[in-house]
Protein backbone atom coordinates (compact mmCIF):
# COMPACT_ATOMS: atom_id res chain seq x y z
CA UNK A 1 84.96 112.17 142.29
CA UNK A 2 83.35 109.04 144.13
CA UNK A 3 82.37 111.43 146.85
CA UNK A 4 80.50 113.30 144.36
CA UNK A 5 78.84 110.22 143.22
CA UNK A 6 77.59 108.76 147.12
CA UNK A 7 76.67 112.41 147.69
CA UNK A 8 74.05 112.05 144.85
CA UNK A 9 73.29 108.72 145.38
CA UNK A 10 72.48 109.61 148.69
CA UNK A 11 70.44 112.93 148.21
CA UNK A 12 68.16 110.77 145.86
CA UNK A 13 66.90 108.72 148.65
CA UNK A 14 63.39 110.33 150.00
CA UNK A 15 63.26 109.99 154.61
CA UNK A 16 62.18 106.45 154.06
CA UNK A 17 65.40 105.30 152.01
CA UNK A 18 63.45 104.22 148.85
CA UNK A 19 64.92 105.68 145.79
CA UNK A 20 63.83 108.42 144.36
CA UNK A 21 63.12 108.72 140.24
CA UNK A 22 64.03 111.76 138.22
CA UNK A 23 66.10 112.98 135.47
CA UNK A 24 69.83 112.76 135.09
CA UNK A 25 71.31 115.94 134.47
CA UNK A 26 73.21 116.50 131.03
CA UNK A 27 76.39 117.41 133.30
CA UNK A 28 75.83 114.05 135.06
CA UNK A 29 76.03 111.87 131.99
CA UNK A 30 79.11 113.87 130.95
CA UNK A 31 81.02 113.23 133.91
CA UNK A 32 79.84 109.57 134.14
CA UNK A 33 81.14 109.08 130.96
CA UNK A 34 84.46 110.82 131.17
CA UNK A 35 85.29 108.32 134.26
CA UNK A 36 84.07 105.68 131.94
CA UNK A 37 86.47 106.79 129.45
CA UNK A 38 89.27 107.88 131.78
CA UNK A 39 89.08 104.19 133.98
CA UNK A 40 89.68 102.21 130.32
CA UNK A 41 92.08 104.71 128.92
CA UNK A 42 94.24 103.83 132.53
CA UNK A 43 93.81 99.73 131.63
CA UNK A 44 95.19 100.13 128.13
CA UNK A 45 97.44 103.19 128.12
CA UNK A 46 99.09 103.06 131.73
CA UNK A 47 102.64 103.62 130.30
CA UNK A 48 101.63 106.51 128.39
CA UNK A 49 99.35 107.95 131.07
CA UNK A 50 101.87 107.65 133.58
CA UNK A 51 104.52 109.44 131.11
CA UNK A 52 102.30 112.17 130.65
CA UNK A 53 101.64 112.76 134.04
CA UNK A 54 105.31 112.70 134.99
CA UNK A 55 106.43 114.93 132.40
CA UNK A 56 108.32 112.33 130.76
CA UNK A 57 108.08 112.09 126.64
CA UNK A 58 106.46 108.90 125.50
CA UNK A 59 107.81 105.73 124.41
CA UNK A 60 108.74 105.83 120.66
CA UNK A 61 106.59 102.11 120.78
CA UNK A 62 104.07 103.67 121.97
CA UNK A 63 100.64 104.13 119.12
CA UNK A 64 99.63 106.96 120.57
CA UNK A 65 102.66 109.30 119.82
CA UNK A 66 101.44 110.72 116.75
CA UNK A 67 98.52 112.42 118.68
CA UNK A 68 100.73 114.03 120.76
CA UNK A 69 98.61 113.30 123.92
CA UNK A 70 97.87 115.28 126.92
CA UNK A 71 95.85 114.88 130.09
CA UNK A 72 92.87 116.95 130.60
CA UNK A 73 91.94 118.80 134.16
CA UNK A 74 89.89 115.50 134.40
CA UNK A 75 92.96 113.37 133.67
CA UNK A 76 91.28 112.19 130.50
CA UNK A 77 93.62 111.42 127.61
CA UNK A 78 93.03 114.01 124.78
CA UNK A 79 94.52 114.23 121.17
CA UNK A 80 97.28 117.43 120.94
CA UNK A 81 98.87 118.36 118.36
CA UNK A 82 98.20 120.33 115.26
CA UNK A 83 94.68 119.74 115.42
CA UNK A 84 94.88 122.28 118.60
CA UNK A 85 94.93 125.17 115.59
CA UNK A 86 91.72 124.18 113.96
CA UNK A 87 88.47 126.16 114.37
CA UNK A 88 86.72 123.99 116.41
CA UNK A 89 84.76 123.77 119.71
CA UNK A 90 87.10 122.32 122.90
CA UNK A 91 85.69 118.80 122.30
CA UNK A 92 86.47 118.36 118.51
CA UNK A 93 89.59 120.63 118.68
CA UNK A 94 91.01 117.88 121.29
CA UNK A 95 89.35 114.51 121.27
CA UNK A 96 89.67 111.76 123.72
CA UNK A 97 91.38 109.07 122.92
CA UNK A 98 89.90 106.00 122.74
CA UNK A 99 90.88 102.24 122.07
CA UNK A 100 90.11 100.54 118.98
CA UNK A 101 88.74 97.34 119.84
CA UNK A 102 86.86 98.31 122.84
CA UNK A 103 82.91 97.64 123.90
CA UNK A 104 82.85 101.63 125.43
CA UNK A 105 84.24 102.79 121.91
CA UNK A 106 82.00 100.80 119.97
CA UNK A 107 78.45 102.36 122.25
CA UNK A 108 80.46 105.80 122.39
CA UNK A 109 80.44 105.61 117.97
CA UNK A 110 76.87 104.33 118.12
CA UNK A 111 75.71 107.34 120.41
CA UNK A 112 77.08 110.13 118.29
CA UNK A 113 75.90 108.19 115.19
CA UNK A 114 72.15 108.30 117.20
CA UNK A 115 72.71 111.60 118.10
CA UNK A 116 73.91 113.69 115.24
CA UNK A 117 71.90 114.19 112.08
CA UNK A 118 73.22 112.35 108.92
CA UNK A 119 75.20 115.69 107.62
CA UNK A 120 77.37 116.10 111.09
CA UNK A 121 78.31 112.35 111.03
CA UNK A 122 81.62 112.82 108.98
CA UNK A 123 83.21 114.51 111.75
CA UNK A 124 83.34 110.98 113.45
């Protein structure tokens, strides 16, 4: 929510205006990143996304209809489908979708790859 966003940016100016430095909370970086990944998802998928939204079934063209996508409470594009069954936390079970060829998927990869030990990194 951009209100959100000049509602913090806004509390972390000290009486004088100047900036003030801390920490970004964990929650923060999660929600800046699912608007990163929801604003690309709407450049490249904005047929599907729209489809989804409306109820409509998607376009048998479209690359995505093998993941049997759905919209998130966040209106993030997520991965359906059988996958839904397996025994796995909220994030694995359903995915978000990313594209291919894209910069954010590429530092998204390289994150997990950072962050997870060596064992977990077949799960990407």
């Amino acid at each position: 929510n951009n209100s959100q966003i000049r509602s913090r940016l806004k509390k972390g100016l000290d009486p004088q205006g100047q900036i003030q430095v801390g920490f970004i909370r964990i929650e923060e970086q999660q929600h800046a990143l699912r608007l990163c990944i929801k604003m690309v998802q709407q450049q490249v998928w904005v047929d599907e996304i729209t489809s989804i939204a409306k109820g409509r079934r998607l376009s048998h063209s479209s690359k995505l209809l093998s993941l049997n996508p759905f919209l998130d409470d966040y209106g993030v594009l997520r991965v359906g489908g059988r996958i839904q069954r397996a025994n796995l936390a909220g994030d694995q079970r359903h995915p978000m979708v990313l594209p291919r060829a894209h910069h954010l998927t590429t530092l998204v990869i390289r994150e997990e790859h950072h962050r997870l030990p060596p064992r977990d990194l077949k799960l990407l």
